[in-house]
C-alpha atoms as a PDB file:
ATOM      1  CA  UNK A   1     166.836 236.041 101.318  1.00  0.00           C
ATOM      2  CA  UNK A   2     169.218 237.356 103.976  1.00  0.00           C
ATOM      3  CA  UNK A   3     168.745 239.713 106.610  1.00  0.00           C
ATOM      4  CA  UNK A   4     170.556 242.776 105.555  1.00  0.00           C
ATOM      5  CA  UNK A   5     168.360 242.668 102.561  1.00  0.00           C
ATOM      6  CA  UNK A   6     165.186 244.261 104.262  1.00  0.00           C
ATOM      7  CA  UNK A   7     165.676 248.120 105.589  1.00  0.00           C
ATOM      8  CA  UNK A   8     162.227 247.101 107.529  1.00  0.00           C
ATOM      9  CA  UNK A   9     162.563 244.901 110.495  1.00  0.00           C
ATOM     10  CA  UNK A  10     159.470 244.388 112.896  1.00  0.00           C
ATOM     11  CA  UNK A  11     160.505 242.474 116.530  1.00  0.00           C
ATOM     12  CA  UNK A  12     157.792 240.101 117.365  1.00  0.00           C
ATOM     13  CA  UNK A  13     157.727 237.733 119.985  1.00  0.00           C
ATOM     14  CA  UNK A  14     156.186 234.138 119.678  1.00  0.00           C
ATOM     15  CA  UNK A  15     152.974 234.132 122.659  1.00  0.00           C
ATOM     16  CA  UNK A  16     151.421 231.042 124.196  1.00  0.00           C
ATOM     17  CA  UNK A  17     148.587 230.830 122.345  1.00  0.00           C
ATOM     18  CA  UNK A  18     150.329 230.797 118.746  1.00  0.00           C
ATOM     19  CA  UNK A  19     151.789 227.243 118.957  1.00  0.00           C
ATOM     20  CA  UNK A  20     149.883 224.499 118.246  1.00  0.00           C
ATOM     21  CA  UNK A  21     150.023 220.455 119.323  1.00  0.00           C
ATOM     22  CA  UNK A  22     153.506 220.066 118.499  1.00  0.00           C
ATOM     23  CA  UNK A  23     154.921 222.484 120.219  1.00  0.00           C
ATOM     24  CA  UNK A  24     155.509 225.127 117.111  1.00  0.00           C
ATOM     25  CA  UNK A  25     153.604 228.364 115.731  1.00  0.00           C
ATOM     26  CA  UNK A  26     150.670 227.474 113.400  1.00  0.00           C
ATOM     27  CA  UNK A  27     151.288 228.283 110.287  1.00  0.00           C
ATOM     28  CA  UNK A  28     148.549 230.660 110.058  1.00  0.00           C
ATOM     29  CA  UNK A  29     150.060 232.787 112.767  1.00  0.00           C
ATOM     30  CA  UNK A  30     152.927 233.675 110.111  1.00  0.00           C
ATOM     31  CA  UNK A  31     150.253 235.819 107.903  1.00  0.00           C
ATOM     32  CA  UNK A  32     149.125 237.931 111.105  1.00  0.00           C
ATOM     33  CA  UNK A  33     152.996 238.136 111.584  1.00  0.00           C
ATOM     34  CA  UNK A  34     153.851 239.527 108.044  1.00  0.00           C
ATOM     35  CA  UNK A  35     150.572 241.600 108.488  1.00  0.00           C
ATOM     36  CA  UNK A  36     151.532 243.323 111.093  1.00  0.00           C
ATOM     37  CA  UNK A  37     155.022 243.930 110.389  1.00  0.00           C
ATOM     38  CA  UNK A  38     153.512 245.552 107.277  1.00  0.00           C
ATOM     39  CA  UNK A  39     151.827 248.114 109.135  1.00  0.00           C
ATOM     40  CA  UNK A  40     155.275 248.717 110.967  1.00  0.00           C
ATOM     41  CA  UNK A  41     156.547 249.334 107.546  1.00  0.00           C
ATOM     42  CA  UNK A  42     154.136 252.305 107.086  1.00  0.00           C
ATOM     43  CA  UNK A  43     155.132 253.801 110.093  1.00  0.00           C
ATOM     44  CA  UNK A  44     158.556 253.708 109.001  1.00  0.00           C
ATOM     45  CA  UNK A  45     157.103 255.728 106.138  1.00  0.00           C
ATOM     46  CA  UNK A  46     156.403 258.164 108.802  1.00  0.00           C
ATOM     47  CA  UNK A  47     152.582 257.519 106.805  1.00  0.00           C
ATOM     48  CA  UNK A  48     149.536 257.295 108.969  1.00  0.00           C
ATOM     49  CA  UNK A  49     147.744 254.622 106.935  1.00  0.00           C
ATOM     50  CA  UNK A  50     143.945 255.823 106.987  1.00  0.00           C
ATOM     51  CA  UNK A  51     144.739 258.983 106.916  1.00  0.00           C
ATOM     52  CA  UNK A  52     147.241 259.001 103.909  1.00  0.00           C
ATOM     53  CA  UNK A  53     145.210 256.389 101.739  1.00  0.00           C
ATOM     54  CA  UNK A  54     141.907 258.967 101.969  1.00  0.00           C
ATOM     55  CA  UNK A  55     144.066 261.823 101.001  1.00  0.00           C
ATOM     56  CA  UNK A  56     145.264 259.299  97.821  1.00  0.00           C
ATOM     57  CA  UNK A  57     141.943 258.391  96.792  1.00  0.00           C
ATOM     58  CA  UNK A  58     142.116 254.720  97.189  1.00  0.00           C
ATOM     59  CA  UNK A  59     143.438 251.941  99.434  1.00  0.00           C
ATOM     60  CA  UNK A  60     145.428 248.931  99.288  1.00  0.00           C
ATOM     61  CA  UNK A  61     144.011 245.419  99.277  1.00  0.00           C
ATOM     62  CA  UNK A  62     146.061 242.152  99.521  1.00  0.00           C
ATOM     63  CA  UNK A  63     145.288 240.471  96.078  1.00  0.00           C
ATOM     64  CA  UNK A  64     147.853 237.252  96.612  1.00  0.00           C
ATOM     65  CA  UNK A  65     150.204 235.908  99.552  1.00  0.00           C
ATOM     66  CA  UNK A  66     152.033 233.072  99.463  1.00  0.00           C
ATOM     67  CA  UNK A  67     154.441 231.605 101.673  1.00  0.00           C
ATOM     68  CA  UNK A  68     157.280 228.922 101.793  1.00  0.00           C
ATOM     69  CA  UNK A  69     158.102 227.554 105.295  1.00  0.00           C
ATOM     70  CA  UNK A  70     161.300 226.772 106.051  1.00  0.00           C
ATOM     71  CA  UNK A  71     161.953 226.144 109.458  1.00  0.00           C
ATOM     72  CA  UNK A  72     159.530 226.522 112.836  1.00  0.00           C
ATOM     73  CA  UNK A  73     159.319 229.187 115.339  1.00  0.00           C
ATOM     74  CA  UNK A  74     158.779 227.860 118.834  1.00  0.00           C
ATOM     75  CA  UNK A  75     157.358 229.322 122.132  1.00  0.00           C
ATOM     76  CA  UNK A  76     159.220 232.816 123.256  1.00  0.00           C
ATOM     77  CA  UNK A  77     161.215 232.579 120.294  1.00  0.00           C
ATOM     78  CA  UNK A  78     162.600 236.773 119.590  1.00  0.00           C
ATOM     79  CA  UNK A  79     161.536 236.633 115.564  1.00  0.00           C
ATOM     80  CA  UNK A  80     162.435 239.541 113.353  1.00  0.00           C
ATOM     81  CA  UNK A  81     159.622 239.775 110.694  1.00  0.00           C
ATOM     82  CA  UNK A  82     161.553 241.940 107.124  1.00  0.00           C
ATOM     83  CA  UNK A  83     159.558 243.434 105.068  1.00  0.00           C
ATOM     84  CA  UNK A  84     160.108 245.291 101.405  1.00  0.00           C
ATOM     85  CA  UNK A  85     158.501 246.552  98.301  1.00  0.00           C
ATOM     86  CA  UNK A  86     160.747 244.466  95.457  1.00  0.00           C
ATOM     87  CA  UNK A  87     158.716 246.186  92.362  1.00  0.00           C
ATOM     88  CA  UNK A  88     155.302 247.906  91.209  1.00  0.00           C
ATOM     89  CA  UNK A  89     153.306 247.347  88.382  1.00  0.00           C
ATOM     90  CA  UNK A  90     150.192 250.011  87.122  1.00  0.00           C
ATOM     91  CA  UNK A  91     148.155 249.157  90.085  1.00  0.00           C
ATOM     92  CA  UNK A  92     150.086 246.817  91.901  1.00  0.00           C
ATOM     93  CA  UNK A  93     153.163 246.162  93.978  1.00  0.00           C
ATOM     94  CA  UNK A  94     154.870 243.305  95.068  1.00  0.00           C
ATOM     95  CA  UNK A  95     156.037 243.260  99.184  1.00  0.00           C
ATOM     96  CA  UNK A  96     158.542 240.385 100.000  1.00  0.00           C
ATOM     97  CA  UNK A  97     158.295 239.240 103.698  1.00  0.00           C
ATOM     98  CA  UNK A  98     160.873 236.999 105.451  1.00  0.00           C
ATOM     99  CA  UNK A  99     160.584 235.634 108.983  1.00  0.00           C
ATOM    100  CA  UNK A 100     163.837 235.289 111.214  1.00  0.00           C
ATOM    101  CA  UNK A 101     165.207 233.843 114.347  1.00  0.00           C
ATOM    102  CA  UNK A 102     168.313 235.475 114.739  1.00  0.00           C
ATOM    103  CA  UNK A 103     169.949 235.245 110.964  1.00  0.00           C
ATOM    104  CA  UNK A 104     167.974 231.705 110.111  1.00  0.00           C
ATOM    105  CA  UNK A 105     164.987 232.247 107.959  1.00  0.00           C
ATOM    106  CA  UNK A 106     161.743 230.422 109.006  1.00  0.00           C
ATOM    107  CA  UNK A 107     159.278 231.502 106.362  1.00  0.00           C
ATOM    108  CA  UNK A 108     159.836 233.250 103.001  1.00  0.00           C
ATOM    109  CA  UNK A 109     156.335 235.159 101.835  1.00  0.00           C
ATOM    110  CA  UNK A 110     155.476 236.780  98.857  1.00  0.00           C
ATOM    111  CA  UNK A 111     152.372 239.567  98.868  1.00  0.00           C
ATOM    112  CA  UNK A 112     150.697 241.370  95.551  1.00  0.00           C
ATOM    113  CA  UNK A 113     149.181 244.372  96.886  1.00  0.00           C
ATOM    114  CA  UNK A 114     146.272 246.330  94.713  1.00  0.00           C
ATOM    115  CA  UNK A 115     145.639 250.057  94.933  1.00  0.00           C
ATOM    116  CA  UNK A 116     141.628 250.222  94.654  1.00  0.00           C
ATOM    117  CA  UNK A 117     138.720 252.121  95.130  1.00  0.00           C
ATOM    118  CA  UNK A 118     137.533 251.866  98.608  1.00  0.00           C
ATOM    119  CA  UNK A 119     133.989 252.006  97.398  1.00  0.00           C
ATOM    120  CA  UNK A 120     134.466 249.512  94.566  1.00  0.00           C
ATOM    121  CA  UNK A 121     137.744 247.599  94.885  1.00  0.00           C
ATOM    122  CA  UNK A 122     138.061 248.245  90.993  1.00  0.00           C
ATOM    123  CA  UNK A 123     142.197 248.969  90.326  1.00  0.00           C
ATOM    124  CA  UNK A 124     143.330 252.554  90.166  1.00  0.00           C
ATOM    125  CA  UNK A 125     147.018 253.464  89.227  1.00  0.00           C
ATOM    126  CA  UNK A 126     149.531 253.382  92.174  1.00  0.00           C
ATOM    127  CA  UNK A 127     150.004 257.020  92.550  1.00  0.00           C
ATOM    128  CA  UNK A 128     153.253 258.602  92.108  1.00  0.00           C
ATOM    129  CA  UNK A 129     153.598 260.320  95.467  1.00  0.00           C
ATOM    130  CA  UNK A 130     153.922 256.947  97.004  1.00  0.00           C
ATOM    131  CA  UNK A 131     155.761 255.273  94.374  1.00  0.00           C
ATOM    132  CA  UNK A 132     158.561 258.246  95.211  1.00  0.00           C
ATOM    133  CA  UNK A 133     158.148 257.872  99.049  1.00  0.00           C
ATOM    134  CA  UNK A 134     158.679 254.083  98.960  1.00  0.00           C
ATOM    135  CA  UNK A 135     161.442 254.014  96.094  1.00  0.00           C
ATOM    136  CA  UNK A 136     163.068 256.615  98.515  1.00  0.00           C
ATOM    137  CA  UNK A 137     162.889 254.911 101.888  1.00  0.00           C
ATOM    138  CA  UNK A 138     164.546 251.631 100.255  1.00  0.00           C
ATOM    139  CA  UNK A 139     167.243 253.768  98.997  1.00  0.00           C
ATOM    140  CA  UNK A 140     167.898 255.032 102.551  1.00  0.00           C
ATOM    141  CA  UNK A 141     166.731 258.642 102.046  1.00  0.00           C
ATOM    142  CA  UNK A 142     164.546 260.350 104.693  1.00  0.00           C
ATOM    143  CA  UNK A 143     161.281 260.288 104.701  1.00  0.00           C
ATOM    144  CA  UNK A 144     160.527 262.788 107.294  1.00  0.00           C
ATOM    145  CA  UNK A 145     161.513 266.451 107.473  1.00  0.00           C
ATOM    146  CA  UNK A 146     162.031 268.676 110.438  1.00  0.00           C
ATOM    147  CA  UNK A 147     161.528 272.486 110.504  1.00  0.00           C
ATOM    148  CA  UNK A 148     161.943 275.494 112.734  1.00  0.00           C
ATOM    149  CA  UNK A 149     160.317 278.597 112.900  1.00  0.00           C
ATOM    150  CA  UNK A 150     158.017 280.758 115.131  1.00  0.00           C
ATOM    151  CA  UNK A 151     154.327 280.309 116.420  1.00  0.00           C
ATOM    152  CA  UNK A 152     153.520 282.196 113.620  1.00  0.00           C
ATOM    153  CA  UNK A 153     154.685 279.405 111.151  1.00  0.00           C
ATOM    154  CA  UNK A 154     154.220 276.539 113.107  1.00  0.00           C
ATOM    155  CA  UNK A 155     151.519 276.847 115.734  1.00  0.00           C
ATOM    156  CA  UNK A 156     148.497 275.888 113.913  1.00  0.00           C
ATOM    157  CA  UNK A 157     150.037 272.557 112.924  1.00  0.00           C
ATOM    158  CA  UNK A 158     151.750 272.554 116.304  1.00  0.00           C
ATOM    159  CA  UNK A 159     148.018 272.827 118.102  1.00  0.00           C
ATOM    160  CA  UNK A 160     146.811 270.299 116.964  1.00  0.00           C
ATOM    161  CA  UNK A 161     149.261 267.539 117.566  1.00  0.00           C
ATOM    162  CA  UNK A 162     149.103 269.105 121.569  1.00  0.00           C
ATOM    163  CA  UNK A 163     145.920 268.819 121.829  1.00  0.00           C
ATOM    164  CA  UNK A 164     145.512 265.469 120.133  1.00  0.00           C
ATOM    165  CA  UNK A 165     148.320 264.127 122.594  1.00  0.00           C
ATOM    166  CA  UNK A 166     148.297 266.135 126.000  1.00  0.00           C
ATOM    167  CA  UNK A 167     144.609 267.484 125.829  1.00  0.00           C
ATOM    168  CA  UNK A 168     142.771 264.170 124.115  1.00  0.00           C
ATOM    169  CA  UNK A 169     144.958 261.666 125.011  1.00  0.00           C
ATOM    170  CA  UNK A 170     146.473 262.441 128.148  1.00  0.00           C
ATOM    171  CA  UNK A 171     143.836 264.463 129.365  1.00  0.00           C
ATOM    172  CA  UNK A 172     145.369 267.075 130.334  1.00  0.00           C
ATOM    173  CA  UNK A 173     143.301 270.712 130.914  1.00  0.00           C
ATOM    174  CA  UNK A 174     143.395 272.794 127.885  1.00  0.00           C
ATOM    175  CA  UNK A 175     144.147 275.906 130.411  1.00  0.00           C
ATOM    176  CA  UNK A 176     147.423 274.445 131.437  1.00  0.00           C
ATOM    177  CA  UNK A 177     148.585 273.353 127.589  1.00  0.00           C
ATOM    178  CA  UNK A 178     148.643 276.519 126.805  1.00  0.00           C
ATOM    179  CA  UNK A 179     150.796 279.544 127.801  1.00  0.00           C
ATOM    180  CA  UNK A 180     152.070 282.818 126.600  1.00  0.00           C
ATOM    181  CA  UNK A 181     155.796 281.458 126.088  1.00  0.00           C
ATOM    182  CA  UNK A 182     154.189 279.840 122.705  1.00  0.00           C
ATOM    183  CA  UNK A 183     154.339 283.173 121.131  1.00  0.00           C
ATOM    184  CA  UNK A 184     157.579 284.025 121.416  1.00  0.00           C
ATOM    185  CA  UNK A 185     159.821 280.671 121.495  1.00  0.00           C
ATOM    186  CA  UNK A 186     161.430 278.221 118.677  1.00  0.00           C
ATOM    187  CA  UNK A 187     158.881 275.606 117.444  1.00  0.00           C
ATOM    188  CA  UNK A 188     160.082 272.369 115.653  1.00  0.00           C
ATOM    189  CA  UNK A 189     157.945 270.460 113.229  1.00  0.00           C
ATOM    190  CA  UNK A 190     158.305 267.408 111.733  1.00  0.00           C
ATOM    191  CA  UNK A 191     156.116 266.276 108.952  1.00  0.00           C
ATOM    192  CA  UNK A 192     156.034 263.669 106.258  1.00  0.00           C
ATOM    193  CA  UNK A 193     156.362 263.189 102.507  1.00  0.00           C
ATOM    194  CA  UNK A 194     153.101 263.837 101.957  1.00  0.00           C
ATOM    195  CA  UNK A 195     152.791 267.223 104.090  1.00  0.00           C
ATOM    196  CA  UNK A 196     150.838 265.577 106.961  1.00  0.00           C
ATOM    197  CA  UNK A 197     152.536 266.935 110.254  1.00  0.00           C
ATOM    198  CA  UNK A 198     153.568 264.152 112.933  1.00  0.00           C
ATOM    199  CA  UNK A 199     155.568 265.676 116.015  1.00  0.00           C
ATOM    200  CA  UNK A 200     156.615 268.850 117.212  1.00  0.00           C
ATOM    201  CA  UNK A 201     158.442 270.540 120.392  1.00  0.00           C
ATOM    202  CA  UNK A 202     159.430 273.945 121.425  1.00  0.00           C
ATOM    203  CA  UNK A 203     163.000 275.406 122.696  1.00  0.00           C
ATOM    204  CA  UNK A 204     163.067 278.769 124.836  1.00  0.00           C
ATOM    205  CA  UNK A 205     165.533 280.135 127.694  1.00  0.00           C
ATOM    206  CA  UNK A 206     165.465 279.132 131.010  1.00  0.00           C
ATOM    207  CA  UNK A 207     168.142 280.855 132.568  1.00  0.00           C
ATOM    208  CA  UNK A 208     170.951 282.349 130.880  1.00  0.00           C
ATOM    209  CA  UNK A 209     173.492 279.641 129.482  1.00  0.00           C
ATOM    210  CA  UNK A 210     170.791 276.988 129.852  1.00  0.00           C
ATOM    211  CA  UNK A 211     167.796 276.396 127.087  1.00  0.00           C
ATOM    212  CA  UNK A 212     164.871 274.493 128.144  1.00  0.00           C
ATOM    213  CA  UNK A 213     162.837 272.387 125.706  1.00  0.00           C
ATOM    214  CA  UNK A 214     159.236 271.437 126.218  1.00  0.00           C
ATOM    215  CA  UNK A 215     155.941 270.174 124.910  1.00  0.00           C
ATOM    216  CA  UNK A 216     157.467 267.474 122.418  1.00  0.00           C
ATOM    217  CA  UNK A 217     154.423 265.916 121.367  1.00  0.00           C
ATOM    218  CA  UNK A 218     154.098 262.811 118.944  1.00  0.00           C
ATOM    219  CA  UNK A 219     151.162 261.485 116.985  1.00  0.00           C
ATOM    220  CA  UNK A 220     150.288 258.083 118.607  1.00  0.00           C
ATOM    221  CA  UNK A 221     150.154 256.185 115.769  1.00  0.00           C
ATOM    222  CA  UNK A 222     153.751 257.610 114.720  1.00  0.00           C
ATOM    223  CA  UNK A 223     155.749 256.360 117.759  1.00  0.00           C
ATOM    224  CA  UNK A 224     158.555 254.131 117.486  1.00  0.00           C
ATOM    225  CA  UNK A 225     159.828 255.328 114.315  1.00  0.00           C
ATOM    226  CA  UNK A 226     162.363 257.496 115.542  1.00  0.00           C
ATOM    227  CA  UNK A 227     160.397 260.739 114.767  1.00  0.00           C
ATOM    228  CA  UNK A 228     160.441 262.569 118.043  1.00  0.00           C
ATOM    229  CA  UNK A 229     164.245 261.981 118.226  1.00  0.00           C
ATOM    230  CA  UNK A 230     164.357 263.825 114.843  1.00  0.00           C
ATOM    231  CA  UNK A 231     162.789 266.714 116.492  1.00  0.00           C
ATOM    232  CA  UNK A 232     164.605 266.362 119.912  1.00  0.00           C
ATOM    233  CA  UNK A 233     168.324 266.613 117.711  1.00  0.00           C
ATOM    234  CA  UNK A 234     166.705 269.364 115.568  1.00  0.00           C
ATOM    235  CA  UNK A 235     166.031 271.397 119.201  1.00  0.00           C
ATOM    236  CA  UNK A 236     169.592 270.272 120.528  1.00  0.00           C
ATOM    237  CA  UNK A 237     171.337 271.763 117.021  1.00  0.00           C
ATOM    238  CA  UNK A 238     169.915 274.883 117.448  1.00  0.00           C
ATOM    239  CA  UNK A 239     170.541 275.394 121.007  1.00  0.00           C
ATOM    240  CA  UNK A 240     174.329 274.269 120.662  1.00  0.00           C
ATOM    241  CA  UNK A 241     173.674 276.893 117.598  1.00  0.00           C
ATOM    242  CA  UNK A 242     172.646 279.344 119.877  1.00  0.00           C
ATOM    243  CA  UNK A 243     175.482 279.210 122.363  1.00  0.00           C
ATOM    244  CA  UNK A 244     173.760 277.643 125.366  1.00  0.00           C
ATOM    245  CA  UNK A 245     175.490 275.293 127.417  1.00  0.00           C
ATOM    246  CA  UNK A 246     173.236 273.257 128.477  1.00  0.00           C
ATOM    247  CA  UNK A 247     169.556 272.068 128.026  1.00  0.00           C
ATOM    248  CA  UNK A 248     167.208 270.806 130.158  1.00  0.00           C
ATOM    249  CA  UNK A 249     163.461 268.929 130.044  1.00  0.00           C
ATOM    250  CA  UNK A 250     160.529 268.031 132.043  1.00  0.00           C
ATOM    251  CA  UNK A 251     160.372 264.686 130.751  1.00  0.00           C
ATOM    252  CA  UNK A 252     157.558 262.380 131.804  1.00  0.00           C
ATOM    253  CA  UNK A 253     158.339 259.113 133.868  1.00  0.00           C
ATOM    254  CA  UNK A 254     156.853 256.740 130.701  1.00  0.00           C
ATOM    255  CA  UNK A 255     159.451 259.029 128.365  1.00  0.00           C
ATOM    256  CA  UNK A 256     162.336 259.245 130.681  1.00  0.00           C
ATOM    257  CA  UNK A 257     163.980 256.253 128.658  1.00  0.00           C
ATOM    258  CA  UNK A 258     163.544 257.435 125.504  1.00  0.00           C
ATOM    259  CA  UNK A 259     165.797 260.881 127.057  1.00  0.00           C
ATOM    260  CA  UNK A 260     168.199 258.557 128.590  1.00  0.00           C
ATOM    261  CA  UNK A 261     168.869 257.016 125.392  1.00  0.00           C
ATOM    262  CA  UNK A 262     169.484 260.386 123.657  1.00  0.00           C
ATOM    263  CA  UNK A 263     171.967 261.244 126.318  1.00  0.00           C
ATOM    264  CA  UNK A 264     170.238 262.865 128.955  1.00  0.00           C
ATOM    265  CA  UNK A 265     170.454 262.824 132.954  1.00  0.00           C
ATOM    266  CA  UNK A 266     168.027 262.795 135.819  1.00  0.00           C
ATOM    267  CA  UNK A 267     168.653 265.377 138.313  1.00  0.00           C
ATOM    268  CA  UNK A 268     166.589 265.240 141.324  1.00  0.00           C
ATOM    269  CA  UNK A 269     163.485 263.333 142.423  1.00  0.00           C
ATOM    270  CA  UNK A 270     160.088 263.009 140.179  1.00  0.00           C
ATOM    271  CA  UNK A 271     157.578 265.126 141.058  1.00  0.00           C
ATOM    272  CA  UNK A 272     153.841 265.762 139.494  1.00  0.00           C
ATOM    273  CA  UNK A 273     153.177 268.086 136.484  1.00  0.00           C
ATOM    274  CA  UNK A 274     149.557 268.940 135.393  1.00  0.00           C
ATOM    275  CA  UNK A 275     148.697 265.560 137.023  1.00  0.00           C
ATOM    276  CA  UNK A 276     151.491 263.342 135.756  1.00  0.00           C
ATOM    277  CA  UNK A 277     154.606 262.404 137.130  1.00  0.00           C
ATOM    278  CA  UNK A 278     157.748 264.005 135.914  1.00  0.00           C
ATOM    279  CA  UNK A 279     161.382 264.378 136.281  1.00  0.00           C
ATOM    280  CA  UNK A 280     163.832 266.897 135.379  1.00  0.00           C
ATOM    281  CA  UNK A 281     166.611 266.063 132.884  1.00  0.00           C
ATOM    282  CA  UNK A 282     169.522 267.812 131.488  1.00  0.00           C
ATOM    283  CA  UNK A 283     172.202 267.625 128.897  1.00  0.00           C
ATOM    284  CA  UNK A 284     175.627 269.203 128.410  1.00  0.00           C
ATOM    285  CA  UNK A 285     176.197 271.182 124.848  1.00  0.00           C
END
């Protein structure tokens, strides 16, 4: 196997306590690897696991793994664990896993995954809505899809990923999430195959010329998949749409990289927003 054969690659990076007496990972540190870089895979599905698997009726259950090692990983070696989905049967599918350092494969694995009843692990048909969103993710077609439209539309949906982030998670008061600019300015959301919405974000006017986008909100256990940059460019094409010149954000600190890498610049020094620090960044259109 090679590399550029997996769309799915997870970064791990070899810890202290995963080598053993010679001086290498123990080989059963390779099945937590592949593990884990299969729930990477889902969330490049843009597919909460639990919550998708109890909307299909069943769950998946590892019926066979088996693994060929080829070469050792050592302490602080940067590994790239690939995972795909070679073929299904009725109930089944098969996952291929491959462990690199750099381009050199360290461990080929082979998995047989069953779709079951949770209740009695008895084999139930792979269902065809996740056939279709798997087929299409190896074929390189999107798996995630971003609207716009008003509070009307969106806001429900929109609610409850804010509160789930900035009310549950961050803690933030309700009284302050909410204001009456909702009502009246663009909403993006971005949901996934299977309907379930992920991320979301609003774009209004600041000052003439300049749009201002706020409250971009992702589900926690969607981040890193590239999801709220979906939604950020969706915002950005419709203010460039719109004419404006410029945009600007209140990002906060622990999301000012994630800005930076989509082009945007600080301006001016951080200061505190609803209890967290902030900064202001903008973009030219």
């Amino acid at each position: 196997m090679k590399k550029t054969e997996f769309r799915h690659h997870e970064p791990l990076r070899v810890r202290w306590a995963e080598i053993d007496a010679q001086g290498i990972v123990f080989n059963g540190h390779y099945l937590t690897y592949l593990d884990t870089a299969v729930s990477g895979y889902w969330r490049a599905l843009a597919m909460p696991y639990a919550e998708t698997m109890k909307g299909l009726g069943g769950d998946l259950y590892v019926r066979r793994a088996t693994l060929d090692y080829r070469g050792s990983a050592r302490y602080d070696d940067r590994l790239d664990i690939g995972i795909r989905v070679r073929e299904f049967g009725n109930s089944s599918m098969k996952v291929d896993g491959a462990v690199f350092h750099g381009e050199h494969m360290l461990v080929q694995a082979e998995m047989v995954y069953v779709f079951a009843d949770p209740a009695t692990q008895s084999p139930l048909p792979v269902p065809d809505a996740l056939r279709g969103l798997i087929h299409d993710f190896e074929a390189g077609r999107p798996v995630v899809d971003v609207s716009l439209g008003s509070w009307a539309e969106h806001g429900a949906a929109a609610t409850a990923i804010r509160r789930e982030v900035f009310v549950q998670e961050q803690h933030i008061p309700a009284d302050l999430e909410w204001d009456s600019a909702d009502a009246t300015c663009l909403h993006a959301l971005a949901r996934n195959r299977f309907g379930l919405p992920l991320a979301t974000g609003r774009l209004l006017e600041h000052v003439p010329g300049v749009a201002k986008i706020g409250r971009m909100a992702v589900r926690r256990s969607m981040r890193g998949a590239q999801i709220g940059r979906l939604v950020l460019d969706a915002l950005m094409a419709e203010a460039r749409q719109q004419g404006y010149r410029e945009v600007l954000l209140h990002a906060q600190l622990s999301a000012e990289n994630f800005y930076l890498r989509a082009g945007f610049q600080r301006r001016g020094d951080p200061f505190e927003e609803a209890g967290i620090g902030h900064v202001e960044m903008v973009r030219a259109l």
